[in-house]
Protein backbone atom coordinates (compact mmCIF):
# COMPACT_ATOMS: atom_id res chain seq x y z
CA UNK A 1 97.40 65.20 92.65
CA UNK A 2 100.57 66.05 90.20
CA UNK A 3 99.01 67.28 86.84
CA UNK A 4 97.89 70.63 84.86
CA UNK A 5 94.75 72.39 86.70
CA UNK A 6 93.69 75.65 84.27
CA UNK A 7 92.34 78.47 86.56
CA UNK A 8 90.13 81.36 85.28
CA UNK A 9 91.93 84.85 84.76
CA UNK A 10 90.69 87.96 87.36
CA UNK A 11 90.76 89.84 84.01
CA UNK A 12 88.21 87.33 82.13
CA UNK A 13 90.54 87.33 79.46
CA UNK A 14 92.44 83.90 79.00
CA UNK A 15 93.24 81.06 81.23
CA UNK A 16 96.49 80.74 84.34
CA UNK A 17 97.75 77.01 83.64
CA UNK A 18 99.15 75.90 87.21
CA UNK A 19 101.62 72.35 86.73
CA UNK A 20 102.02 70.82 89.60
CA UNK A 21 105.84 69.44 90.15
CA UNK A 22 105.49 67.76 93.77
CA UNK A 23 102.37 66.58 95.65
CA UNK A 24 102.45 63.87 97.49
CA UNK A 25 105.71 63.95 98.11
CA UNK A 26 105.64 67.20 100.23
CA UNK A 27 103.48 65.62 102.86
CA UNK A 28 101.79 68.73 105.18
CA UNK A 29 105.25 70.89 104.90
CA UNK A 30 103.84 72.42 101.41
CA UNK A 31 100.63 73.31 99.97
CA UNK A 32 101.77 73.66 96.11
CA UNK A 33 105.06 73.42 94.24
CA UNK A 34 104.19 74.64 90.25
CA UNK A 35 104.72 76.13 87.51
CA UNK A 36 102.22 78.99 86.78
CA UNK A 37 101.74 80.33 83.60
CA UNK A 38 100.10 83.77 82.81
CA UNK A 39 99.62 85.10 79.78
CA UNK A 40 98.84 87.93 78.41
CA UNK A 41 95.80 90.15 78.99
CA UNK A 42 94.86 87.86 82.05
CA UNK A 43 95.65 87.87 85.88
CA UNK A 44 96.14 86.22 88.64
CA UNK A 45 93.66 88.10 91.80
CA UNK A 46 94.63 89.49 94.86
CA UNK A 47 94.30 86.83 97.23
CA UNK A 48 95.09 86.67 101.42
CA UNK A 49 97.53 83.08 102.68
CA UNK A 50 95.90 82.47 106.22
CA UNK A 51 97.88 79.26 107.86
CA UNK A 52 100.44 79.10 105.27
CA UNK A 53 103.47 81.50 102.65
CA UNK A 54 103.89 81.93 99.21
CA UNK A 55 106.75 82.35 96.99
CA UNK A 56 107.46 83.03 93.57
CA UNK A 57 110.46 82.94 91.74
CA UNK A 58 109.70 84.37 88.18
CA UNK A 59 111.53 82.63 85.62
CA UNK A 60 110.20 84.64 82.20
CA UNK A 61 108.08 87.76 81.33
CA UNK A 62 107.35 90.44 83.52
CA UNK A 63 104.11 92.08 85.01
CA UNK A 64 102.71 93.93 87.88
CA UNK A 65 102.98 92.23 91.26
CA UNK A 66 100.38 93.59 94.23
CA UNK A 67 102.57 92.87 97.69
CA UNK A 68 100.32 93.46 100.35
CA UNK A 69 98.83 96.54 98.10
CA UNK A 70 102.15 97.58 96.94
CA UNK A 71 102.54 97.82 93.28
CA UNK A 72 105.55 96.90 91.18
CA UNK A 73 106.80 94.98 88.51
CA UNK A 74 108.49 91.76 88.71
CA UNK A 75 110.27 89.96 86.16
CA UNK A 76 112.70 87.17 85.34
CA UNK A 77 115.16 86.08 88.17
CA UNK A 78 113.35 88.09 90.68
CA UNK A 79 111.77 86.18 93.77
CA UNK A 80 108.69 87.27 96.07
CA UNK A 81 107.42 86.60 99.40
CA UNK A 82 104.35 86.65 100.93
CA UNK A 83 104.06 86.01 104.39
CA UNK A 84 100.88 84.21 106.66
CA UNK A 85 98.55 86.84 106.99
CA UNK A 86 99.43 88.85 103.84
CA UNK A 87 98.08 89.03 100.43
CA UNK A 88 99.50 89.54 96.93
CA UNK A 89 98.20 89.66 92.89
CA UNK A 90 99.91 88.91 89.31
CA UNK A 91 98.55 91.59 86.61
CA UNK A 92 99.50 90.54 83.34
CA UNK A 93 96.37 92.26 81.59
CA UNK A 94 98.99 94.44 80.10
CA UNK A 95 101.57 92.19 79.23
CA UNK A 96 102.48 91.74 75.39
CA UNK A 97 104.16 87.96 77.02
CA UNK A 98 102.55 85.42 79.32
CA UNK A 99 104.96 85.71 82.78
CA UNK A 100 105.81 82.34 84.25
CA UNK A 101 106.84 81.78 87.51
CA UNK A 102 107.73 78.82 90.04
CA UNK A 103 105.07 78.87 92.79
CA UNK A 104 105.65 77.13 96.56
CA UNK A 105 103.11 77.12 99.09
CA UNK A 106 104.44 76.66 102.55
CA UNK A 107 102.36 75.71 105.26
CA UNK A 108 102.85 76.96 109.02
């Protein structure tokens, strides 16, 4: 269902607003197409993709991205992957911005 879902922050502090672009219109090729929205003080927990990938391309703010339990920043125009199998994190709990990103689920 297309709309605004508001997800509670690993940090406790704040809320991650997640707008979905596409639904139904990606069938079974894609779990989630949205915009994600950080902000500051909050994050988004380390979490595993079994049966499916994740992408993000970050299109403002920056924070610390956990690949797979590598650490390191991201920011604006840079794009992640994270394979079936793997895990990854958003910590913005630092952040003086909210980071926003582009978000795509695909499934295997």
């Amino acid at each position: 269902m297309k709309g605004t879902m508001k997800l509670p922050s690993a940090t406790g502090v704040g809320e991650i607003v997640c707008e979905k672009i596409l639904d139904e219109e990606l069938g079974d090729k894609c779990g989630l197409y949205a915009k994600v929205t950080i902000p500051a003080g909050a994050a988004l927990g380390y979490h595993e993709h079994h049966g499916n990938g994740e992408s993000y391309f970050i299109l403002s703010g920056e924070a610390v991205y956990d690949d797979n339990g590598v650490k390191r920043v991201i920011r604006a125009g840079d794009c992640t992957w994270t394979p079936d199998g793997n895990g990854h994190g958003v910590d913005n709990s630092a952040g003086k911005e909210a980071i926003v990103f582009m978000a795509l689920i695909v499934n295997n």
